[in-house]
N, C-alpha and C. Protein backbone atom coordinates (compact mmCIF):
# COMPACT_ATOMS: atom_id res chain seq x y z
N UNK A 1 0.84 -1.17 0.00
CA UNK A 1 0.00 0.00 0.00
C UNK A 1 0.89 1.24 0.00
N UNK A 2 0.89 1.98 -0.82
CA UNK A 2 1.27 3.28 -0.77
C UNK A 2 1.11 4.42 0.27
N UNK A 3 2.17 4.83 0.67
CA UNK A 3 2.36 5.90 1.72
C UNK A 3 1.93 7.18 1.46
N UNK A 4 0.94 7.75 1.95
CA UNK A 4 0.60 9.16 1.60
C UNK A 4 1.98 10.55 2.54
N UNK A 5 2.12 11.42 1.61
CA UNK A 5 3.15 11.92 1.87
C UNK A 5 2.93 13.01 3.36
N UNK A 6 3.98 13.28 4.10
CA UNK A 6 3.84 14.19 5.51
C UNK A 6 2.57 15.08 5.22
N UNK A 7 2.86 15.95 4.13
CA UNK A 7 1.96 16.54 3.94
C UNK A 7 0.52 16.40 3.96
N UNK A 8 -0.01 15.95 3.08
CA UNK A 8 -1.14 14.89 2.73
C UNK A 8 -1.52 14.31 4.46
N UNK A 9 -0.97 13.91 4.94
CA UNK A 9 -1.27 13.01 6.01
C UNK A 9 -1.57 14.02 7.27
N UNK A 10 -0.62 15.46 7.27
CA UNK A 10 -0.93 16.42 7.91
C UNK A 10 -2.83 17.25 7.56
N UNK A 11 -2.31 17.56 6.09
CA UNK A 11 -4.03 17.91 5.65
C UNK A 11 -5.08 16.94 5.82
N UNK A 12 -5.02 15.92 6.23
CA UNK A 12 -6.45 14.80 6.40
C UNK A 12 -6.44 15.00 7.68
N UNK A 13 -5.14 15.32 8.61
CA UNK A 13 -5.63 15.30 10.35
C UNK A 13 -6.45 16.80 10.63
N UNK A 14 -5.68 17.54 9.75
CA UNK A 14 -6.47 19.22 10.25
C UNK A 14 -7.43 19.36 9.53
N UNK A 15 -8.10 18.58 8.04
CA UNK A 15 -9.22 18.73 8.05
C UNK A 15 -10.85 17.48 9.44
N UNK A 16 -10.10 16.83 9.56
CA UNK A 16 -10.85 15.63 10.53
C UNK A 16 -11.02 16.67 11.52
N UNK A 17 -9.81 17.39 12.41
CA UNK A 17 -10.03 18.00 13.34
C UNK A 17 -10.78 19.10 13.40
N UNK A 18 -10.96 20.03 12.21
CA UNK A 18 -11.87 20.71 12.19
C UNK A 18 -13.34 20.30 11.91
N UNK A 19 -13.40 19.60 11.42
CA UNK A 19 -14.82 18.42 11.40
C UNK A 19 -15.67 18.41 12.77
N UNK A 20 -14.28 17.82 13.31
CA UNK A 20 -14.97 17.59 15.38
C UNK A 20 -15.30 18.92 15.64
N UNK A 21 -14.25 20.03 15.28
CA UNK A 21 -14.50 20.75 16.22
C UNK A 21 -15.83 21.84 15.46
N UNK A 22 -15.98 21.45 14.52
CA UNK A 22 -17.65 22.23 13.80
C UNK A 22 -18.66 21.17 14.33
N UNK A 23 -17.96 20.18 14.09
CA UNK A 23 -19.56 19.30 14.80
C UNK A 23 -19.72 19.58 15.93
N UNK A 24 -18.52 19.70 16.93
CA UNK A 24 -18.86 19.56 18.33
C UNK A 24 -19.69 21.42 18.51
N UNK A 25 -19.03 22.16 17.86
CA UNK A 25 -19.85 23.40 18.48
C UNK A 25 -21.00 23.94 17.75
N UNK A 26 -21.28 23.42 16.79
CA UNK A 26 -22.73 23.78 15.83
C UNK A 26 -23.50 22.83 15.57
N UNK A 27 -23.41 21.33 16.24
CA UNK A 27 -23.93 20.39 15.90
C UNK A 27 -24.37 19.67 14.52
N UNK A 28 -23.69 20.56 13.54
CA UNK A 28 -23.36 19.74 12.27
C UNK A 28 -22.04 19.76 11.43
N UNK A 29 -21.99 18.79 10.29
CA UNK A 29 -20.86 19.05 9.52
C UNK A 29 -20.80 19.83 8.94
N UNK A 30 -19.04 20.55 8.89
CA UNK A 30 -19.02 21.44 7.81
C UNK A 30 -19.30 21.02 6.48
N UNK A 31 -19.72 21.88 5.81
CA UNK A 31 -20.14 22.44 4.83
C UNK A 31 -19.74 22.82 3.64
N UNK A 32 -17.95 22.44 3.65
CA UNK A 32 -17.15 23.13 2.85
C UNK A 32 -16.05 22.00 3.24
N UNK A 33 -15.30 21.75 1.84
CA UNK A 33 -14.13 21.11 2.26
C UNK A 33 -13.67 20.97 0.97
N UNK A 34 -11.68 20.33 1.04
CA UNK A 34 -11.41 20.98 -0.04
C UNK A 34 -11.78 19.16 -0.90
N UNK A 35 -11.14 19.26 -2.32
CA UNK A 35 -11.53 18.73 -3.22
C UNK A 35 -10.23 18.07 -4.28
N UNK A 36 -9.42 18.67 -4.01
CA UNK A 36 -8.39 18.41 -4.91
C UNK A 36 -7.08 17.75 -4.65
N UNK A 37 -6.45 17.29 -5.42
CA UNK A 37 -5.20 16.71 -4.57
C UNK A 37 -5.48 15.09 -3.90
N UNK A 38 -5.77 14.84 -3.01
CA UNK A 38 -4.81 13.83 -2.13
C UNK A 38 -7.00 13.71 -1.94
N UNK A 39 -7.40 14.41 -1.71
CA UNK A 39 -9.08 15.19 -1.51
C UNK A 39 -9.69 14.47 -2.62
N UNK A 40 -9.21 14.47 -3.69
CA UNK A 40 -10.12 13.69 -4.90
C UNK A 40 -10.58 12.38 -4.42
N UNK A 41 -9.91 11.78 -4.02
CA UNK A 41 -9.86 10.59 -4.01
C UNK A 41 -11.12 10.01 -3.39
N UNK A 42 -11.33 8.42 -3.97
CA UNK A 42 -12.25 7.95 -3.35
C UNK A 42 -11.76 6.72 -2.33
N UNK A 43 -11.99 6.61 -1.43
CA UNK A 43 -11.70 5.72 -0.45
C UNK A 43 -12.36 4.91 0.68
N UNK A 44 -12.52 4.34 1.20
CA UNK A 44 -13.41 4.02 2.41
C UNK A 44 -12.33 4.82 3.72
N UNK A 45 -12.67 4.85 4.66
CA UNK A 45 -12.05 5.05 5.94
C UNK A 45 -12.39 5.18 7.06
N UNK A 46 -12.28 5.65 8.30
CA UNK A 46 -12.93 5.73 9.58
C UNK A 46 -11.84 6.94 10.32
N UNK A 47 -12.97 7.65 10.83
CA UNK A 47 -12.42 8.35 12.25
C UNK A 47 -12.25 8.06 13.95
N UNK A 48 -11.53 7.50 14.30
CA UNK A 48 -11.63 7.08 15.71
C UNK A 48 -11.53 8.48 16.59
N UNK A 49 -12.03 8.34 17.61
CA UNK A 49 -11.66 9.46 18.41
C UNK A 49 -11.52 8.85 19.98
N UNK A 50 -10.56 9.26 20.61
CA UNK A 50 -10.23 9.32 21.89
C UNK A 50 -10.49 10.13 23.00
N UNK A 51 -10.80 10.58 23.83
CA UNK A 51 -10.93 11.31 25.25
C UNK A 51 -10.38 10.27 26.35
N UNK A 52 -9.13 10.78 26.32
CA UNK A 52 -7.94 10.47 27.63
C UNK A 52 -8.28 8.62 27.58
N UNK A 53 -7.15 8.57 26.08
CA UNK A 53 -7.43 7.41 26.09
C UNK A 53 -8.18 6.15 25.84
N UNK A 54 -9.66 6.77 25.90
CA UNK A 54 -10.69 5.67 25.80
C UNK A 54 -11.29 6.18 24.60
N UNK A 55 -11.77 4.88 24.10
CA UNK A 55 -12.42 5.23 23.04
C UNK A 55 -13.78 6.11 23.13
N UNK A 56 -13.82 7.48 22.23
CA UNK A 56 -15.01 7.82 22.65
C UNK A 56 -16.03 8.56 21.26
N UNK A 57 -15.81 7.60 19.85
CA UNK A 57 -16.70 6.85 18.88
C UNK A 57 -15.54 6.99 17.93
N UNK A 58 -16.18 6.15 16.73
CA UNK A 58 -15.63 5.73 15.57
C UNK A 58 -16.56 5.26 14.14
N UNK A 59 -16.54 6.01 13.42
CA UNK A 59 -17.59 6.07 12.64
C UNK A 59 -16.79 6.35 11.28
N UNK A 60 -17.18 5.21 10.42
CA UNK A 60 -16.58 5.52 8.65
C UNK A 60 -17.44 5.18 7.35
N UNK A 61 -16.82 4.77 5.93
CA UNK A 61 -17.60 4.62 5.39
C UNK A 61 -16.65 3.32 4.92
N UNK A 62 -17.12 2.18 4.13
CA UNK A 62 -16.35 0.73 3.65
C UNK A 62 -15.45 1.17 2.28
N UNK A 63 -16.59 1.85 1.38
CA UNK A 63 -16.40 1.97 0.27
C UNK A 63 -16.44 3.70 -0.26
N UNK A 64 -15.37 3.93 -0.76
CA UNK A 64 -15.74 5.72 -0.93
C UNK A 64 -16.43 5.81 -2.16
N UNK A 65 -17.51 6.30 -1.96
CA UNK A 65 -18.84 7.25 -3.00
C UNK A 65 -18.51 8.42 -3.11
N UNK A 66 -17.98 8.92 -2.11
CA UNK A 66 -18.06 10.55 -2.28
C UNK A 66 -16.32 10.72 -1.91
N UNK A 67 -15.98 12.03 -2.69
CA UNK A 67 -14.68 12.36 -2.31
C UNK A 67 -14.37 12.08 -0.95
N UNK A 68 -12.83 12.18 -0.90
CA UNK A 68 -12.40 11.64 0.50
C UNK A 68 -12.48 13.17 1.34
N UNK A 69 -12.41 14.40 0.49
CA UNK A 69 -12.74 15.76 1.91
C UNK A 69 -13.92 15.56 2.49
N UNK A 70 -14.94 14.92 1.61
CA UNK A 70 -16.57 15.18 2.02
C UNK A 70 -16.68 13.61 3.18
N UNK A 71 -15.57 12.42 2.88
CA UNK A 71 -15.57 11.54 3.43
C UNK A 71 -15.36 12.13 4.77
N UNK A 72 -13.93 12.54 5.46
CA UNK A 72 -13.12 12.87 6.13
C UNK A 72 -14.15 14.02 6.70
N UNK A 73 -14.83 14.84 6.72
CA UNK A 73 -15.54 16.02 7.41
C UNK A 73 -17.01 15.53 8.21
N UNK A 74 -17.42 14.37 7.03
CA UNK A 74 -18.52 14.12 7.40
C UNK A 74 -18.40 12.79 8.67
N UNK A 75 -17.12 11.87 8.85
CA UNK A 75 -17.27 11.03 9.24
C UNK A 75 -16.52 11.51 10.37
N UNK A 76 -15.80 12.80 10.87
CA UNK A 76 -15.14 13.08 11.68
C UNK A 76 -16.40 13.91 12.47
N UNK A 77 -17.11 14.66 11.83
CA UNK A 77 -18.77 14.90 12.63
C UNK A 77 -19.72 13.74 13.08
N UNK A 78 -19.56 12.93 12.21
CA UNK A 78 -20.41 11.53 12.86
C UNK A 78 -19.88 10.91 14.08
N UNK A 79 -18.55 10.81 14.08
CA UNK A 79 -18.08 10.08 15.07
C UNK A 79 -18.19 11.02 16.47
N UNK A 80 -18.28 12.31 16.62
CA UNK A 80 -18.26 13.38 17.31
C UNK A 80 -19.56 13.41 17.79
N UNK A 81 -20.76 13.41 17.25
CA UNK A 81 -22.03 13.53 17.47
C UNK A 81 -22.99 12.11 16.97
N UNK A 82 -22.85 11.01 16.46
CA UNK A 82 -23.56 9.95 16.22
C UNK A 82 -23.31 8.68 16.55
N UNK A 83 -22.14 8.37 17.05
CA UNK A 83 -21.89 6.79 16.97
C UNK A 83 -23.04 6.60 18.95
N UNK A 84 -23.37 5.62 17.83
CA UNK A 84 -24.71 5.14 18.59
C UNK A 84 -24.39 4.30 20.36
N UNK A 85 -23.29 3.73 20.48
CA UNK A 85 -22.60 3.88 21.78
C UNK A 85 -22.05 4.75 22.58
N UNK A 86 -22.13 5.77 22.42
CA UNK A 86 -21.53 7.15 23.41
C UNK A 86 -22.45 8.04 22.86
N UNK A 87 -22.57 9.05 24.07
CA UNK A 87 -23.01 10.30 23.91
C UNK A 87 -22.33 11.65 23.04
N UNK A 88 -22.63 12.39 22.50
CA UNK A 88 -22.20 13.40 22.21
C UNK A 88 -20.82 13.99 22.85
N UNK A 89 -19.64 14.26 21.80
CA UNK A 89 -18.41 14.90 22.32
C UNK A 89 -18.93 16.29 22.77
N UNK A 90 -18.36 16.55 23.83
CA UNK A 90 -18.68 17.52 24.43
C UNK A 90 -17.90 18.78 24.16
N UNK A 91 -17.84 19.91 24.51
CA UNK A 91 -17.06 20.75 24.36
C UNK A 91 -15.67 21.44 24.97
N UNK A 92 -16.03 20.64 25.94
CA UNK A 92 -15.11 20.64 27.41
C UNK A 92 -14.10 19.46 26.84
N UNK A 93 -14.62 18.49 26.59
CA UNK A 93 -13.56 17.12 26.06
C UNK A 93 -12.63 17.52 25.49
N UNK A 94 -12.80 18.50 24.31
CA UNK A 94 -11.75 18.74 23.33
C UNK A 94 -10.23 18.62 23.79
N UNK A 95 -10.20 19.27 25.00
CA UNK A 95 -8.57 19.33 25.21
C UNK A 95 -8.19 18.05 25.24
N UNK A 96 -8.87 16.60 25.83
CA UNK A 96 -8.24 15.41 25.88
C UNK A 96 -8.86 14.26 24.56
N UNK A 97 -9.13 15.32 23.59
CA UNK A 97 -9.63 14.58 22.23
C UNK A 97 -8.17 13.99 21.86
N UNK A 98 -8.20 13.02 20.82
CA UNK A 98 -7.37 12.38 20.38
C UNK A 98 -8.08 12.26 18.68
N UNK A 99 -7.29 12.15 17.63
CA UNK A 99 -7.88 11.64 16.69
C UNK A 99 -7.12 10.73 15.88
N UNK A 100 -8.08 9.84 14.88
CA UNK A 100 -7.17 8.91 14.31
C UNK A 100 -7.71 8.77 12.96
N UNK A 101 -7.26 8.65 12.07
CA UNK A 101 -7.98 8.41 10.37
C UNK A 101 -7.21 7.49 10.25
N UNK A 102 -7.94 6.41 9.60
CA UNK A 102 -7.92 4.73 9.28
C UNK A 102 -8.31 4.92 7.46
N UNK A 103 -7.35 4.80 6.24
CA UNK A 103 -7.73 5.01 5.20
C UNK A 103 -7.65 3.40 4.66
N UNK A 104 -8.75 3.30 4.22
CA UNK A 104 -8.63 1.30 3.95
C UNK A 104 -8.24 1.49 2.06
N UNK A 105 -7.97 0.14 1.82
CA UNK A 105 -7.45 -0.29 0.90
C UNK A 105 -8.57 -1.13 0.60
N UNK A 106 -8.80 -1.18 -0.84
CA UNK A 106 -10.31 -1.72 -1.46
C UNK A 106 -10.61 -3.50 -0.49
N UNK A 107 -11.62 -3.90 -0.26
CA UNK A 107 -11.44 -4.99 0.27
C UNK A 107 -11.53 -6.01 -0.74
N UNK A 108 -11.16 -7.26 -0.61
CA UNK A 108 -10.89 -8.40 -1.29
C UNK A 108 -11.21 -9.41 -0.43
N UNK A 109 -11.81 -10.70 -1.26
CA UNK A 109 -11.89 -11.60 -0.75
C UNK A 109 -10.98 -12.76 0.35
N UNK A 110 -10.85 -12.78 1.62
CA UNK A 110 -9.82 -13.72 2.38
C UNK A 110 -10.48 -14.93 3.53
N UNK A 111 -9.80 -16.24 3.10
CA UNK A 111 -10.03 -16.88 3.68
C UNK A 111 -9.21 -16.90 5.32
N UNK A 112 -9.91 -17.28 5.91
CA UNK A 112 -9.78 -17.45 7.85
C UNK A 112 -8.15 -17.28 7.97
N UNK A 113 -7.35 -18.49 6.95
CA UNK A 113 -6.00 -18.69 7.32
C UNK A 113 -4.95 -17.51 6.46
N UNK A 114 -5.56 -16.44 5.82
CA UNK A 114 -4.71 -15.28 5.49
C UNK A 114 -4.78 -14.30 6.69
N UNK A 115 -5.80 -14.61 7.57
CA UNK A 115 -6.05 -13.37 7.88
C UNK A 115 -4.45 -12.99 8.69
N UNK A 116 -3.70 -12.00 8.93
CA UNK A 116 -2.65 -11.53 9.43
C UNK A 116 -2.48 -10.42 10.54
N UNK A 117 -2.97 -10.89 11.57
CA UNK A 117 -2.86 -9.86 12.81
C UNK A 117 -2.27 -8.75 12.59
N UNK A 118 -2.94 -7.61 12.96
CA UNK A 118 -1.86 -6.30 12.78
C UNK A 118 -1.55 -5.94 11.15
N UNK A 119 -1.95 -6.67 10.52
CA UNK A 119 -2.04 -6.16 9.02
C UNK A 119 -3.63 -6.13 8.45
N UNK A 120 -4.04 -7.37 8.61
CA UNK A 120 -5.45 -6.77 8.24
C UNK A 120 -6.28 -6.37 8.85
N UNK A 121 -7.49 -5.78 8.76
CA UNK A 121 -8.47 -5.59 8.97
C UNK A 121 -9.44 -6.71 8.30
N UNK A 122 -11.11 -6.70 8.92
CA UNK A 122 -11.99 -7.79 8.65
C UNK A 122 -13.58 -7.65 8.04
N UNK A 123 -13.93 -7.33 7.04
CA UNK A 123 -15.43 -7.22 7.26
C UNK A 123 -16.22 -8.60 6.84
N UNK A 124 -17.06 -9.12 7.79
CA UNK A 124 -17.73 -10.22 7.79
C UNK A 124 -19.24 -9.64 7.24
N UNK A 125 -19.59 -11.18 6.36
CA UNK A 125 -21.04 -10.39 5.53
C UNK A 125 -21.84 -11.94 5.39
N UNK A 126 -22.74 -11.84 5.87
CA UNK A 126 -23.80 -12.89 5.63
C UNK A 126 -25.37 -12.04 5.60
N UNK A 127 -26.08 -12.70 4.13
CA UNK A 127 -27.30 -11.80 4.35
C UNK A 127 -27.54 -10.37 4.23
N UNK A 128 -27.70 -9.46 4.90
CA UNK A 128 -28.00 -8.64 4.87
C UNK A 128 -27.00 -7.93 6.44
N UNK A 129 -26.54 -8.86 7.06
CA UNK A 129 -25.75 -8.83 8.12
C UNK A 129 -24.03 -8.10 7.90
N UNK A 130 -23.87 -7.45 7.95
CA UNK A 130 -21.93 -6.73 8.32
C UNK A 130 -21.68 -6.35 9.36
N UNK A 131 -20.41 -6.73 9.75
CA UNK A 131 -19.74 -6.69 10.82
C UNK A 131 -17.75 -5.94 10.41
N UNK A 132 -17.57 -4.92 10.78
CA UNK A 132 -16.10 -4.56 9.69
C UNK A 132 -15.14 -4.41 11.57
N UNK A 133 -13.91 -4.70 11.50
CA UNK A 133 -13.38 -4.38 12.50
C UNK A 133 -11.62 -3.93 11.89
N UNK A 134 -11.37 -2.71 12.29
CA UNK A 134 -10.32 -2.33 11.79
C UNK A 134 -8.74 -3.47 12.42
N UNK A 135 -8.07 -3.18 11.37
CA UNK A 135 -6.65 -3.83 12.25
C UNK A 135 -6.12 -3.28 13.12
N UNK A 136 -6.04 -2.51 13.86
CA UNK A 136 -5.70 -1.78 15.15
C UNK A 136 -6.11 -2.71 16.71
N UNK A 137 -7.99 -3.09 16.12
CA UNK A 137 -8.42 -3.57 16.77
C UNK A 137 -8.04 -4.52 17.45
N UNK A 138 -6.95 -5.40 16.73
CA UNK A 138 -7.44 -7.21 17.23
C UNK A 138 -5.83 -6.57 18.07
N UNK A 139 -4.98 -6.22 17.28
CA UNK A 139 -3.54 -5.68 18.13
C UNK A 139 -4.01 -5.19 19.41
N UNK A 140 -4.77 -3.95 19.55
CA UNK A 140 -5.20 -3.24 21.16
C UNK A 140 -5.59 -4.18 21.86
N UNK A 141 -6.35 -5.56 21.48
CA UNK A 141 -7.25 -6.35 22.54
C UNK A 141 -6.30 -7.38 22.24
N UNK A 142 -5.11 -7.78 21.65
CA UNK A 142 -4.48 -8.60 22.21
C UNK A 142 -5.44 -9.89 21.38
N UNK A 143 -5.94 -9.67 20.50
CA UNK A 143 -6.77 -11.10 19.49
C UNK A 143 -5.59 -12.20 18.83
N UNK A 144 -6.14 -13.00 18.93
CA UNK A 144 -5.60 -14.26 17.87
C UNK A 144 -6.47 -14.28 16.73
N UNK A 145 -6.19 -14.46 15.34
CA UNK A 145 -6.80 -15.00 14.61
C UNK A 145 -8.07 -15.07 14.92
N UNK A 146 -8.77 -16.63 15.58
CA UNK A 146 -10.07 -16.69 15.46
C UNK A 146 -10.28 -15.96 16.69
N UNK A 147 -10.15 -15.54 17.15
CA UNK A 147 -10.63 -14.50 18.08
C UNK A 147 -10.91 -13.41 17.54
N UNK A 148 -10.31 -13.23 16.35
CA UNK A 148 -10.77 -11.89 15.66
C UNK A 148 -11.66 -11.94 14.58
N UNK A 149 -11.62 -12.94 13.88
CA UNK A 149 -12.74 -13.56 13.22
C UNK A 149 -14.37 -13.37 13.96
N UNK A 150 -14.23 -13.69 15.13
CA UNK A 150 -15.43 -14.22 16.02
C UNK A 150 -15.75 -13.04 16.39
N UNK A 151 -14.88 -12.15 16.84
CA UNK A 151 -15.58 -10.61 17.45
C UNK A 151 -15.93 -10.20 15.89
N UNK A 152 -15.38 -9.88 14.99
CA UNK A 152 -15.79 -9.19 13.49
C UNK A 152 -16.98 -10.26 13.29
N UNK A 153 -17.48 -11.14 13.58
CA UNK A 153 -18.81 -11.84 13.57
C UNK A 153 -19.59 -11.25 14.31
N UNK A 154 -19.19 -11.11 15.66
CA UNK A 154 -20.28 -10.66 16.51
C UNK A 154 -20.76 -9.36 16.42
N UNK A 155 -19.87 -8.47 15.65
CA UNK A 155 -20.05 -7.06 15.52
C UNK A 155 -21.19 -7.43 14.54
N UNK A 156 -20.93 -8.07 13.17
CA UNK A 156 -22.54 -8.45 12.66
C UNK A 156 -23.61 -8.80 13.36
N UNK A 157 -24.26 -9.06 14.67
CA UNK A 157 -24.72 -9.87 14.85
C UNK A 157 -25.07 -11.09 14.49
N UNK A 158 -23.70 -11.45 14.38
CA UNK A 158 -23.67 -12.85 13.67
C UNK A 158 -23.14 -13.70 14.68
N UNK A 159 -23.37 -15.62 14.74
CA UNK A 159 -22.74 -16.53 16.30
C UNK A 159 -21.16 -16.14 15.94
N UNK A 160 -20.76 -16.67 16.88
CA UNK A 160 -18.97 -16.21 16.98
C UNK A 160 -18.58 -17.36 16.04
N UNK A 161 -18.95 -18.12 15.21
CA UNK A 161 -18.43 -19.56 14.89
C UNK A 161 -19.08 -19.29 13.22
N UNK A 162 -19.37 -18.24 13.32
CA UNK A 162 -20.70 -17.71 11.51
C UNK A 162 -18.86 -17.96 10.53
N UNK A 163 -18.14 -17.35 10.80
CA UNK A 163 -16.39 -17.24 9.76
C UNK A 163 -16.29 -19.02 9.30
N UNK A 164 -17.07 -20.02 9.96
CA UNK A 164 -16.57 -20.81 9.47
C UNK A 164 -17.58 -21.65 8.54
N UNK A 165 -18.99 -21.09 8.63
CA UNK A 165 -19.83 -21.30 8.02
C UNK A 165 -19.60 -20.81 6.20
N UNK A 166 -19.63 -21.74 5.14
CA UNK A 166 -19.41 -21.30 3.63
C UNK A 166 -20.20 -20.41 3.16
N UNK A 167 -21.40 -19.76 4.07
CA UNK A 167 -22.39 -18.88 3.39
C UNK A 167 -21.93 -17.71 3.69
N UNK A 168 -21.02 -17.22 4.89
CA UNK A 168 -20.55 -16.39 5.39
C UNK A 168 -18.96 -15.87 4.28
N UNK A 169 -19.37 -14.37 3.86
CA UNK A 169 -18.08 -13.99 3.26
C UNK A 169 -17.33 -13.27 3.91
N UNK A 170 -16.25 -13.42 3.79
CA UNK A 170 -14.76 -12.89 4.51
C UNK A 170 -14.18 -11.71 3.64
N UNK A 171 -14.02 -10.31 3.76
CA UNK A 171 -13.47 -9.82 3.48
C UNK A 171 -11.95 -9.16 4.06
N UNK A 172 -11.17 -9.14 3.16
CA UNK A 172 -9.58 -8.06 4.23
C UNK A 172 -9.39 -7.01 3.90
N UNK A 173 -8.62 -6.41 4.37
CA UNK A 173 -8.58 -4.91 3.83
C UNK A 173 -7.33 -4.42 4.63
N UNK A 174 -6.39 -3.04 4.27
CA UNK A 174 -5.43 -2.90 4.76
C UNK A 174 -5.49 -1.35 5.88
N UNK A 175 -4.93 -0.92 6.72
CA UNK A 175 -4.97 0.50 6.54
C UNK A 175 -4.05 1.47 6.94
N UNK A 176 -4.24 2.78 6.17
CA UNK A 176 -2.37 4.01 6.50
C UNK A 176 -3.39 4.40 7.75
N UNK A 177 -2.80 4.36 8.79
CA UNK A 177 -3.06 5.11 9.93
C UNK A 177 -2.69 6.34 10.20
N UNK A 178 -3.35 7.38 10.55
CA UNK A 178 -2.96 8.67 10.76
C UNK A 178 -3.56 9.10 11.62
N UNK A 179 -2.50 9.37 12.95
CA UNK A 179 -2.81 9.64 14.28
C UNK A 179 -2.62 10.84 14.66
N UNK A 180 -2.62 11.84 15.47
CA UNK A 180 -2.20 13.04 16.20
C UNK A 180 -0.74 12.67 16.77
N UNK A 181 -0.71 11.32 17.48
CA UNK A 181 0.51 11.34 18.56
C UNK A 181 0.36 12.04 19.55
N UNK A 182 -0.02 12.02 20.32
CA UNK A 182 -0.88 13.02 21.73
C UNK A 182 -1.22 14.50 21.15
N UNK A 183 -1.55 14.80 20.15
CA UNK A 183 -2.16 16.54 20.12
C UNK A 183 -3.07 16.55 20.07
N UNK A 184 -3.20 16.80 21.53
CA UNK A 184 -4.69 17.07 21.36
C UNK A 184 -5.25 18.35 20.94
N UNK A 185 -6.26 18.67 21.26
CA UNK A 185 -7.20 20.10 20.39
C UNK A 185 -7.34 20.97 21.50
N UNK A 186 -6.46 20.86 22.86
CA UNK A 186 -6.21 21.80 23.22
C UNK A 186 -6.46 23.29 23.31
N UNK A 187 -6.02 23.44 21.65
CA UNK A 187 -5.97 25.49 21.80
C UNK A 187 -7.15 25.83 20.93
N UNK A 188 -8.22 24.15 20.55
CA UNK A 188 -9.38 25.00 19.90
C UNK A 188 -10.57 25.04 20.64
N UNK A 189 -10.80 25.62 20.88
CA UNK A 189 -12.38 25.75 21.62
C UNK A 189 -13.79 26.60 21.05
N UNK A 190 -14.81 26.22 21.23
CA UNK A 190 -15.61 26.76 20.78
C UNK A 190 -15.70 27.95 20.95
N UNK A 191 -16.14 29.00 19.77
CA UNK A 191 -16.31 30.20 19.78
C UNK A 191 -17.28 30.82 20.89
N UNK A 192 -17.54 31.92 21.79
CA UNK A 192 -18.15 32.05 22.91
C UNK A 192 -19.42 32.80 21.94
N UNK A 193 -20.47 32.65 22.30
CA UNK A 193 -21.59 33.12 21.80
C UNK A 193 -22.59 34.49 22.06
């Protein structure tokens, strides 16, 4: 997979971060983002976000439809204000926000015994059922193989044992991680009203 350059990797964190920080103080996404460059592109990806550490949502898209600025703004507001396990980022949080952009690589078909800890990622599909779990994931929790299989099942609501069933498809996928490294958002705060 190809390395996106300092640059590039700098412009996807400060546009994500301004994302949070329009979602978090106007309660929607911006509105504007750029388009060109590194921006054209179509991609799947995800925004993780942190507060001191813990996860506090993560919200992306599999497959990019829409440019990656409109990707990157809109999914850095979703994760800020929608992921359906946590409440709303607050405004106060910001200083111990963390952010992370996960840019995936098209997925392809993989059977159980490719899968490669710490390199891939997983989306499980039976039915009408998906379940996607990034590669970060199974590394942070310390997964084996079918241990990671079985949680990327269960995230479908699918049994933990569905990966070995032939009706069940296996997808892999790769991803450039692009983190802050502790900066947090600190010096942005919402405008006073």
């Amino acid at each position: 997979m190809p390395s996106l350059s300092e640059e590039d990797r700098k412009a996807i964190l400060e546009l994500a971060r301004q994302g949070v920080l329009h979602a978090v103080c106007h309660e929607r996404p911006l509105s504007t983002f750029p388009t060109t460059g590194i921006f054209a592109e179509h991609r799947g990806l995800f925004v993780t976000l942190h507060v001191s550490k813990k996860l506090r949502g993560c919200i992306g898209v599999i497959e990019g439809h829409t440019n990656l600025g409109e990707a990157v703004a809109r999914c850095a507001a979703d994760a800020a204000l929608h992921d359906p396990r946590f409440s709303r980022v607050r405004p106060e949080e910001m200083s111990a926000l963390e952010i992370e952009v996960s840019l995936l690589t098209p997925l392809a078909p993989i059977r159980p015994e490719e899968v490669e800890i710490g390199m891939h990622g997983l989306l499980v599909e039976r039915g009408t059922r998906r379940g996607l779990l990034l590669p970060q994931v199974a590394v942070e929790h310390r997964l084996g193989r079918e241990q990671f299989l079985a949680e990327t099942c269960m995230k479908a609501g699918l049994p933990r044992e569905a990966w070995k069933d032939p009706e069940t498809q296996l997808y892999g996928f790769q991803c450039e991680i692009i983190s802050e490294a502790r900066r947090p958002l600190a010096e942005e705060q919402c405008p006073r009203q």
